[in-house]
C-alpha atoms as a PDB file:
ATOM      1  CA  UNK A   1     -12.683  16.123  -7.511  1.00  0.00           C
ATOM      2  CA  UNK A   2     -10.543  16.027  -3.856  1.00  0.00           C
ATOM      3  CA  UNK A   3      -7.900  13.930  -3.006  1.00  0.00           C
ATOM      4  CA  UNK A   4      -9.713  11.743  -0.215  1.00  0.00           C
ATOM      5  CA  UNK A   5      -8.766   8.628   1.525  1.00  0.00           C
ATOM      6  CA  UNK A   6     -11.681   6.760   2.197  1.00  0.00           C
ATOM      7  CA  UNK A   7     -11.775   3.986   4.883  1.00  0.00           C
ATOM      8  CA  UNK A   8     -12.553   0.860   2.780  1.00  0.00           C
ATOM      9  CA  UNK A   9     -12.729  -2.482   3.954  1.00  0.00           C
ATOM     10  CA  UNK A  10      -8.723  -3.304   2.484  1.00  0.00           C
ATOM     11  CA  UNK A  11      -7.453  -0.119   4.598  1.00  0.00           C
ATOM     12  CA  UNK A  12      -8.936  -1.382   7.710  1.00  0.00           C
ATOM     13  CA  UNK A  13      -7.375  -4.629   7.407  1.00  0.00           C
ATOM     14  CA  UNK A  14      -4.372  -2.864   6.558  1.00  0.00           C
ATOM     15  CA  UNK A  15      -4.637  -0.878   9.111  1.00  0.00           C
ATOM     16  CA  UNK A  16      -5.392  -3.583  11.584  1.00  0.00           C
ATOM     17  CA  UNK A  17      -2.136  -5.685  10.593  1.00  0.00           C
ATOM     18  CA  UNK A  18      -0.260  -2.670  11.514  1.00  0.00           C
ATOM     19  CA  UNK A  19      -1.297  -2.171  14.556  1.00  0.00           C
ATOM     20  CA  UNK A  20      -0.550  -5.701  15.458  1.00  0.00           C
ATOM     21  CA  UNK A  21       3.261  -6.128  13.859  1.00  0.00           C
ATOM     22  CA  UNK A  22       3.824  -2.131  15.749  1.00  0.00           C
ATOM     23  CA  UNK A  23       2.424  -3.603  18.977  1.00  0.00           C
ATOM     24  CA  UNK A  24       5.346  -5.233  20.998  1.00  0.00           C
ATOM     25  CA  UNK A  25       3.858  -6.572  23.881  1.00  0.00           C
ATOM     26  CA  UNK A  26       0.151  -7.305  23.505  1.00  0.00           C
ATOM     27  CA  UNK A  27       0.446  -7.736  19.347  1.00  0.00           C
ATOM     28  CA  UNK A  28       2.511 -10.260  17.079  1.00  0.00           C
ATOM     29  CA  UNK A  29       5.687  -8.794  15.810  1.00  0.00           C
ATOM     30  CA  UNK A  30       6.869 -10.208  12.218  1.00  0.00           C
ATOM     31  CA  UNK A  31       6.471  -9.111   8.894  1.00  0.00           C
ATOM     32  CA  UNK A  32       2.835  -7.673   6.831  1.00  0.00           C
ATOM     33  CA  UNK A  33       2.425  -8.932   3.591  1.00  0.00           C
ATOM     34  CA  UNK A  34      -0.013  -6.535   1.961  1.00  0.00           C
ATOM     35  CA  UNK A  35      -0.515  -7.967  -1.705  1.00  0.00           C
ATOM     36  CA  UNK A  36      -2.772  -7.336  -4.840  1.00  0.00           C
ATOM     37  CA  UNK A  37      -3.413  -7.050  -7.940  1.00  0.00           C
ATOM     38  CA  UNK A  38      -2.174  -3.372  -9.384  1.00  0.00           C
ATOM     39  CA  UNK A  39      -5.029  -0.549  -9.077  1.00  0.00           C
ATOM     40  CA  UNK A  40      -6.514  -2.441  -5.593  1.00  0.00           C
ATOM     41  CA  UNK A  41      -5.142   1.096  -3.721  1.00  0.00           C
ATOM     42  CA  UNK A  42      -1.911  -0.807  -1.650  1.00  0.00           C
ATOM     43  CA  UNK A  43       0.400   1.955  -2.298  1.00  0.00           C
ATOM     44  CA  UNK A  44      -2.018   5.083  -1.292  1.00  0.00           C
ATOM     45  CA  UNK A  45      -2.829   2.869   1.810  1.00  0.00           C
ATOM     46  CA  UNK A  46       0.638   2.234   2.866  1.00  0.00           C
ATOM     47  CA  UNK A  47       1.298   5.617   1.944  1.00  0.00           C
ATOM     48  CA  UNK A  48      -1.490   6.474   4.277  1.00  0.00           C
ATOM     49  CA  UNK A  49      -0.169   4.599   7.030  1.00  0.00           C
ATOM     50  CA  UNK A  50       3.494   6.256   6.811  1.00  0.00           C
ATOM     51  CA  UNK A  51       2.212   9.594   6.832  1.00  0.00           C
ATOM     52  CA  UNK A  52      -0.027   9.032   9.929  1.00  0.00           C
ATOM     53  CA  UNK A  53       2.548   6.772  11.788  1.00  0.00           C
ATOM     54  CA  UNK A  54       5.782   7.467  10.835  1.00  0.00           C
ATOM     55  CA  UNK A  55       8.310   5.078   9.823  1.00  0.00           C
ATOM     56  CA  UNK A  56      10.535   4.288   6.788  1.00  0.00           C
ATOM     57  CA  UNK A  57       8.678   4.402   3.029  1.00  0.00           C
ATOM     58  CA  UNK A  58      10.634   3.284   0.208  1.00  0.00           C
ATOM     59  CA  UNK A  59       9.970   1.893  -3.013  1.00  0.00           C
ATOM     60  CA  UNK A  60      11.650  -0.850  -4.876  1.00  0.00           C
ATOM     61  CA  UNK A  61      13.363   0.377  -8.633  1.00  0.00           C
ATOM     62  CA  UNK A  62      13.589  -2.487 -11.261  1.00  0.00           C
ATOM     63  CA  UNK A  63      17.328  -4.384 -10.932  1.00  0.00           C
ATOM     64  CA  UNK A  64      18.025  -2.775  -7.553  1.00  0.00           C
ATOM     65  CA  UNK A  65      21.634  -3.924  -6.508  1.00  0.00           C
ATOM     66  CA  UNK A  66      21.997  -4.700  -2.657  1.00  0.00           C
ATOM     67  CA  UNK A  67      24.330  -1.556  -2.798  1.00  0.00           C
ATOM     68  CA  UNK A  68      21.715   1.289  -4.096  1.00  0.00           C
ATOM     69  CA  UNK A  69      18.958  -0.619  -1.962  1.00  0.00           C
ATOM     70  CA  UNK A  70      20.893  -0.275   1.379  1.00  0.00           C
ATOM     71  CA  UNK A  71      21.750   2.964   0.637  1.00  0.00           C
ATOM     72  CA  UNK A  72      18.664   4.459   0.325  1.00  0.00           C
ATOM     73  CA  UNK A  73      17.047   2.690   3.183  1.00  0.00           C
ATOM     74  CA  UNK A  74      20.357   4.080   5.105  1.00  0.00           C
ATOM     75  CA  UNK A  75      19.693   6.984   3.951  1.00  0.00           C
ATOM     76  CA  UNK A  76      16.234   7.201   4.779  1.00  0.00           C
ATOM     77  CA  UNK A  77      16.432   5.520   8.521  1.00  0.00           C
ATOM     78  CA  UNK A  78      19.291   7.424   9.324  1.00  0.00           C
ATOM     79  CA  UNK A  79      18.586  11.120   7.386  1.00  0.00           C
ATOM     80  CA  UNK A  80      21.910  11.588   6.602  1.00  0.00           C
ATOM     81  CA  UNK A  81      22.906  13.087   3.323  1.00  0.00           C
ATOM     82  CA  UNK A  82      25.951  10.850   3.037  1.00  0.00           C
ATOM     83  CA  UNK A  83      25.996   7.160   3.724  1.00  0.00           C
ATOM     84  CA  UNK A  84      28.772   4.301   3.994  1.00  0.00           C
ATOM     85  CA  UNK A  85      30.170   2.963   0.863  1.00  0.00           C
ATOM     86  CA  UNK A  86      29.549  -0.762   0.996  1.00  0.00           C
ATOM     87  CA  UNK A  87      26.274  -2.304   1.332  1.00  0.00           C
ATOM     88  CA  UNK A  88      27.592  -4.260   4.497  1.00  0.00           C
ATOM     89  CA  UNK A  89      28.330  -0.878   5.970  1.00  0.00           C
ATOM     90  CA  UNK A  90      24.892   0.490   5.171  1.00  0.00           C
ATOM     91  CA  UNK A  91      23.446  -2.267   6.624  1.00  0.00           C
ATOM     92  CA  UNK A  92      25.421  -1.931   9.891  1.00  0.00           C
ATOM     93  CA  UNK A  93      24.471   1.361  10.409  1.00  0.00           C
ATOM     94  CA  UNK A  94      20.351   0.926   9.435  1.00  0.00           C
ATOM     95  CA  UNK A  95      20.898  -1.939  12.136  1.00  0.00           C
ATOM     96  CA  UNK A  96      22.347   0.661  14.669  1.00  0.00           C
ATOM     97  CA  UNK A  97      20.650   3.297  14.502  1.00  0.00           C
ATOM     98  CA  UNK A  98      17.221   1.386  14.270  1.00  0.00           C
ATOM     99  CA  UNK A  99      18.455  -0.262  17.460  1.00  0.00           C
ATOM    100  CA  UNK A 100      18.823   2.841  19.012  1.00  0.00           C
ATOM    101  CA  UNK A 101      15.732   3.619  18.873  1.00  0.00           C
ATOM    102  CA  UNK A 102      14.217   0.778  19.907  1.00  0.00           C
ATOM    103  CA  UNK A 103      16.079   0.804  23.119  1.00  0.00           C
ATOM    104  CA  UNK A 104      14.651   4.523  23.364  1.00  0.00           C
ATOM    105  CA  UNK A 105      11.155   3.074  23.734  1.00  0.00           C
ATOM    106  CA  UNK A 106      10.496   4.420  19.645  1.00  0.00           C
ATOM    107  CA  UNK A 107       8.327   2.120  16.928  1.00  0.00           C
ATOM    108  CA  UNK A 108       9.978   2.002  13.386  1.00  0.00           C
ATOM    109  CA  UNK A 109       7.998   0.430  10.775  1.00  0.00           C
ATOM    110  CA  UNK A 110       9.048  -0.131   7.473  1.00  0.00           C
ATOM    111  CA  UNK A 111       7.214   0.081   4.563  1.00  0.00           C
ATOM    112  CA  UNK A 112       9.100  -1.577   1.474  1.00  0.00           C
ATOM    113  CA  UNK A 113       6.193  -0.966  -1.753  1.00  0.00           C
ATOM    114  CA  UNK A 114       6.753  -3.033  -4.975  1.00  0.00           C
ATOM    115  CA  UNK A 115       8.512  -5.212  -3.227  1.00  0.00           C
ATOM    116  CA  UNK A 116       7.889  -8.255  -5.763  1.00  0.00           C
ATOM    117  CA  UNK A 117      10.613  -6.301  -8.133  1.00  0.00           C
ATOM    118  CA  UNK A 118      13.071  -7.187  -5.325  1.00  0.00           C
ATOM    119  CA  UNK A 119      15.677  -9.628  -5.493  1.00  0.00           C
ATOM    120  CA  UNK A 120      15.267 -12.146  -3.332  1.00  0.00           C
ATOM    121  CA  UNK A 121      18.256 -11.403  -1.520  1.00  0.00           C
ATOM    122  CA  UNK A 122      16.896  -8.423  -0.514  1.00  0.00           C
ATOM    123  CA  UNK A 123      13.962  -9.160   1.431  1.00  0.00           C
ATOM    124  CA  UNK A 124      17.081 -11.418   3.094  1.00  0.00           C
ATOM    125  CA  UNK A 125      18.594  -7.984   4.182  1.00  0.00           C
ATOM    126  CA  UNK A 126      15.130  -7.143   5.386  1.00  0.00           C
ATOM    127  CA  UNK A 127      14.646 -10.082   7.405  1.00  0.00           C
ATOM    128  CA  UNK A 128      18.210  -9.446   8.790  1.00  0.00           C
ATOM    129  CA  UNK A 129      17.207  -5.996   9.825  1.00  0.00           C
ATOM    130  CA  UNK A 130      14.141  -7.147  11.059  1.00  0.00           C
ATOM    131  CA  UNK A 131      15.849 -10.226  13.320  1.00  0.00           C
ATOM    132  CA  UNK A 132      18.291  -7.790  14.566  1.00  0.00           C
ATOM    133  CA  UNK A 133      16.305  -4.689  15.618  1.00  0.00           C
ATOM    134  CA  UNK A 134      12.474  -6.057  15.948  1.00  0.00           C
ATOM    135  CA  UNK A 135      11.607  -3.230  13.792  1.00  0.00           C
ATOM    136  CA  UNK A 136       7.979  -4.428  11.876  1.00  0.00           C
ATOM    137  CA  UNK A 137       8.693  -4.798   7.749  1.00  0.00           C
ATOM    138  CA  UNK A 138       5.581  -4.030   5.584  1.00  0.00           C
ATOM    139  CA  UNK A 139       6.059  -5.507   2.302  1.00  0.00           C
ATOM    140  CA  UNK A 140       3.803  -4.317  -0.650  1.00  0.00           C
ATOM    141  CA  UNK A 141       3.271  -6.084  -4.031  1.00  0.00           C
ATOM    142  CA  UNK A 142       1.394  -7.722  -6.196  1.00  0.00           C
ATOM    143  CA  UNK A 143       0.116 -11.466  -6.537  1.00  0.00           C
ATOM    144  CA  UNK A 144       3.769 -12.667  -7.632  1.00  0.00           C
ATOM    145  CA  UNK A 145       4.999 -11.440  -4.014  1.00  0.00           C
ATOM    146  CA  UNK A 146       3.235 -13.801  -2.264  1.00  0.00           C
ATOM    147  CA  UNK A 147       4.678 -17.065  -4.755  1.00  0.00           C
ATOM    148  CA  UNK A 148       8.021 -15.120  -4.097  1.00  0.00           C
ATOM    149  CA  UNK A 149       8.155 -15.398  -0.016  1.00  0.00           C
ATOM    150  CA  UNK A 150       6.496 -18.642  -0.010  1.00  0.00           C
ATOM    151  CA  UNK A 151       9.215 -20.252  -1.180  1.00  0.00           C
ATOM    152  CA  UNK A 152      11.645 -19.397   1.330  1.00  0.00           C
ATOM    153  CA  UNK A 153      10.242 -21.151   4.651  1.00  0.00           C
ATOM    154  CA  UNK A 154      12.997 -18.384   6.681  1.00  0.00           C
ATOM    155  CA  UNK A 155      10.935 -15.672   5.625  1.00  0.00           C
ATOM    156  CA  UNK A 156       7.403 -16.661   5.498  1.00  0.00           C
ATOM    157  CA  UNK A 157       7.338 -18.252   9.252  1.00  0.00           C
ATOM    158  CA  UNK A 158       7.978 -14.573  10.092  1.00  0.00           C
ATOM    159  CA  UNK A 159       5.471 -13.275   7.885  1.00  0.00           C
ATOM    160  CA  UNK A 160       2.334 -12.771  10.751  1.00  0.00           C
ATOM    161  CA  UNK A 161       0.416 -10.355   8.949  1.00  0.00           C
ATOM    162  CA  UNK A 162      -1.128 -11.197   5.430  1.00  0.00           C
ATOM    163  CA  UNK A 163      -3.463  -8.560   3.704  1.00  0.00           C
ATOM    164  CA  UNK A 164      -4.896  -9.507   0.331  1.00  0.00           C
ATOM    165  CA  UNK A 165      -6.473  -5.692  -1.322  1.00  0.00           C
ATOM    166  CA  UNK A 166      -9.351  -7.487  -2.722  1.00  0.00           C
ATOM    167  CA  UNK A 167     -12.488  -5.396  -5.058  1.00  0.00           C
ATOM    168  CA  UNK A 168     -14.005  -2.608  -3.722  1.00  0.00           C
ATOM    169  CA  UNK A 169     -17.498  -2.968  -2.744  1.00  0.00           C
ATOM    170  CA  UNK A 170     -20.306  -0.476  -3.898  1.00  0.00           C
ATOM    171  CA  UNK A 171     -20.334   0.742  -0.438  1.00  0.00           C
ATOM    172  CA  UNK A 172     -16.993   1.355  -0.640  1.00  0.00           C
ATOM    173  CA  UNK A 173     -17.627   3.586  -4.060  1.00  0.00           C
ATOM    174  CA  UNK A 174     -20.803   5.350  -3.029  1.00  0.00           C
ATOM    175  CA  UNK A 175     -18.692   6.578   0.036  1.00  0.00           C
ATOM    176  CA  UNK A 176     -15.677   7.269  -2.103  1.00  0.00           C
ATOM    177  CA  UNK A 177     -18.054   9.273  -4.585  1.00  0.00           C
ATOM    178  CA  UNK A 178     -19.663  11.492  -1.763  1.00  0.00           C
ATOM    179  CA  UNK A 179     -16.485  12.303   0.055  1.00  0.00           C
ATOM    180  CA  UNK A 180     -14.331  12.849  -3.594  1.00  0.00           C
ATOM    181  CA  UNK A 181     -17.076  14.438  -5.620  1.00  0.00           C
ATOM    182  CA  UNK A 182     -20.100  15.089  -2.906  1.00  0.00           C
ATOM    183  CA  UNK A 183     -22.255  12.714  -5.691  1.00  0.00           C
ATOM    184  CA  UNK A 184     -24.705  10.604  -4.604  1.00  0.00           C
ATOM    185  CA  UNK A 185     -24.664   8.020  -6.867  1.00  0.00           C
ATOM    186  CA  UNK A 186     -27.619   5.501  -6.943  1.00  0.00           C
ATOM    187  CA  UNK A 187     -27.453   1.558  -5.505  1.00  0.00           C
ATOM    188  CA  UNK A 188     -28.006   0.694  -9.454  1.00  0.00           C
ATOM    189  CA  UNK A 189     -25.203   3.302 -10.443  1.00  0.00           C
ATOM    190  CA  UNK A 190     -22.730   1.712  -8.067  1.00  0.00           C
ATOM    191  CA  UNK A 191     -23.102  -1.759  -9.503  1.00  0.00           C
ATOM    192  CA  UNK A 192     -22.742  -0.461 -12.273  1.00  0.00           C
ATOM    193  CA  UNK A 193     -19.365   1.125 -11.603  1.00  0.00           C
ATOM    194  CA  UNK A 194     -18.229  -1.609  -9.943  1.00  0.00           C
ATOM    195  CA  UNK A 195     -18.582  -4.238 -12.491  1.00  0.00           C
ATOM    196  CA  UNK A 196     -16.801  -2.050 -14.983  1.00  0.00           C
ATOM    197  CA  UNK A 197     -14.160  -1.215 -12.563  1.00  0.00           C
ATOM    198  CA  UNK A 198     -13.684  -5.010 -11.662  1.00  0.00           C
ATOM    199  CA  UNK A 199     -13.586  -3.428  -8.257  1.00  0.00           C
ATOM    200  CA  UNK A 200      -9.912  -1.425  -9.471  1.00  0.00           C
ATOM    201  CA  UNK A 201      -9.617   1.826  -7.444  1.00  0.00           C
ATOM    202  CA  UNK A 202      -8.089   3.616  -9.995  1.00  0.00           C
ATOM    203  CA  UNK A 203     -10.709   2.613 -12.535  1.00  0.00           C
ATOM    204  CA  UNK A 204     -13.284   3.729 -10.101  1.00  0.00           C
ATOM    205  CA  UNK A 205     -11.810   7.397  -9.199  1.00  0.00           C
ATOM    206  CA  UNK A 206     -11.860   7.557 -13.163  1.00  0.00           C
ATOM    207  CA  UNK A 207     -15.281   7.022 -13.373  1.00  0.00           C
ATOM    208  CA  UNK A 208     -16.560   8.739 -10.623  1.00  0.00           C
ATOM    209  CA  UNK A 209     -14.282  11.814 -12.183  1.00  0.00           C
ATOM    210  CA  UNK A 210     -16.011  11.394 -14.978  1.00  0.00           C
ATOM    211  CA  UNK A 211     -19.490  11.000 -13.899  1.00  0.00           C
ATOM    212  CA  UNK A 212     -18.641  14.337 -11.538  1.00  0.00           C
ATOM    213  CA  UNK A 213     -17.795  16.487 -14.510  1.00  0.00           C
ATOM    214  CA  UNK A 214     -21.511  15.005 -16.349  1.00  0.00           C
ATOM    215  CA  UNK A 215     -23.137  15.748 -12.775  1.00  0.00           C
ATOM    216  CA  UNK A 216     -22.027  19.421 -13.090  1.00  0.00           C
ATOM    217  CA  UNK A 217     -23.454  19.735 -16.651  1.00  0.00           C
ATOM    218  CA  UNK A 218     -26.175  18.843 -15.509  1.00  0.00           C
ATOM    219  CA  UNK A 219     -26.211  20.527 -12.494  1.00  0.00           C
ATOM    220  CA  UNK A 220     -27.147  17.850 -10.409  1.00  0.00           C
ATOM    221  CA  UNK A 221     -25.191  16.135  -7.467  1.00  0.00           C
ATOM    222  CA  UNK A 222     -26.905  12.909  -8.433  1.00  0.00           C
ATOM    223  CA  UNK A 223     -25.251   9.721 -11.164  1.00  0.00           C
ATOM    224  CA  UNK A 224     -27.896   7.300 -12.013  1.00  0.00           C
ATOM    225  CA  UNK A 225     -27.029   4.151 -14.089  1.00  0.00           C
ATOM    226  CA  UNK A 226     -28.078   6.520 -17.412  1.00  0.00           C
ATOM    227  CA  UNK A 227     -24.938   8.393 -16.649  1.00  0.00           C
ATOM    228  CA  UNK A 228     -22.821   5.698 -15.882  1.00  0.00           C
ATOM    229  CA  UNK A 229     -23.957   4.053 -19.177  1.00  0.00           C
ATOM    230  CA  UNK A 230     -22.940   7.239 -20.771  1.00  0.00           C
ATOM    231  CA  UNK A 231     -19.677   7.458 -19.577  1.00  0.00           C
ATOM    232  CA  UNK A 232     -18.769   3.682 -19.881  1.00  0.00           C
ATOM    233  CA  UNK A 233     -19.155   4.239 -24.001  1.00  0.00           C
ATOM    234  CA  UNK A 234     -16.490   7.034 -23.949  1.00  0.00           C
ATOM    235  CA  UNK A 235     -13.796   4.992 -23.963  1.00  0.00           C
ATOM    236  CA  UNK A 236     -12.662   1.023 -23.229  1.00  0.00           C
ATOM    237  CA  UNK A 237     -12.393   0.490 -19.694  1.00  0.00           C
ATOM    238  CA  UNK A 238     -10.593  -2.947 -19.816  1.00  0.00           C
ATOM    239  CA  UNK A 239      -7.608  -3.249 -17.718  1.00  0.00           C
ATOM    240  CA  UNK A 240      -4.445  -3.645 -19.503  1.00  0.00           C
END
């Protein structure tokens, strides 16, 4: 099966809020919340998005002190090898050089994924960058994010971009399917799919794996809902 990214309804909203934070004079600059439960496809979307537009793509570690967090957003804004030794120093420098750029005419974006296993205090140092270069934030998390920022009224009346990664749709799966695996899987096949998948991306490339590899034995480029009923007894697909 390829490594595709297929244009589903969650990346064009996605894609959408983007465009609007990154947009300084027509759009609404601020902070995207982009949140979901695990599996939707938020990182590989924001992932996505980096690699197409450029920008700053971290992710959050468990327990991150302000000190490691700085640095490696220094780090990554800046491309040095080295960075400053105290998190206020890190921070001065992310501020300066991001500032830099922004007086050159250049769009930064920065894409901050799991950020609900952030200490609060650190989307604080986000918002700081944020107030004190314009440069758009993109945080990335799950449900608990959005309980997380609402609770701070500082943060969330900046937050002018909010993308909930709902289910995928069938349509959404059949096209994933034929781009993927270049299966053609019936209307009956992709309800099917989705209703075991609870509409989870991951789940879904799974199954449509899966259902590839029975394809081929078969040598057929068509999954009915006989082969989805197949593969759905070979092992539990509840999500953890």
């Amino acid at each position: 099966m390829k490594s595709v990214f297929v244009e589903t309804g969650n990346v064009t909203a996605f894609r959408r809020a983007v465009l609007t934070v990154e947009d300084t004079q027509r759009g609404q600059p601020g902070i995207v919340v982009a949140w979901g439960q695990a599996g939707r496809g938020k990182t590989f979307t924001a992932r996505n998005s980096h690699s197409e537009r450029g920008g700053v793509f971290i992710s959050a570690w468990e327990g991150m002190t302000q000190a490691a967090f700085l640095g490696r957003l220094c780090k990554e804004t800046t491309g040095d090898k080295t960075t400053p030794r105290s998190a206020h120093a890190c921070k001065v420098r992310i501020i300066e050089t991001l500032g830099k750029r922004r007086d050159q005419g250049q769009t930064v974006t920065i894409y901050m994924d799991e950020a609900d296993r952030l200490h609060f205090g650190r989307i604080e140092d986000l918002r700081d960058i944020h107030e004190s270069t314009g440069a758009a934030v993109i945080l990335i998390g799950e449900e608990e994010l959005i309980g997380l920022l609402s609770e701070r009224r500082r943060i969330w009346s900046r937050v002018t971009q909010e993308v909930a990664f709902g289910p995928v749709d069938e349509a959404d799966i059949a096209a994933f399917a034929f781009e993927a695996a270049s299966l053609d899987l019936t209307p009956e096949a992709c309800a099917m799919v989705r209703a075991t998948s609870d509409g989870d991306m991951r789940l879904v490339r799974n199954m449509v794996q899966l259902l590839e590899q029975a394809a081929k034995a078969r040598e057929t480029d068509k999954a009915d809902a006989a082969m989805v009923a197949a593969i759905q007894k070979q092992k539990s697909w509840r999500r953890a």
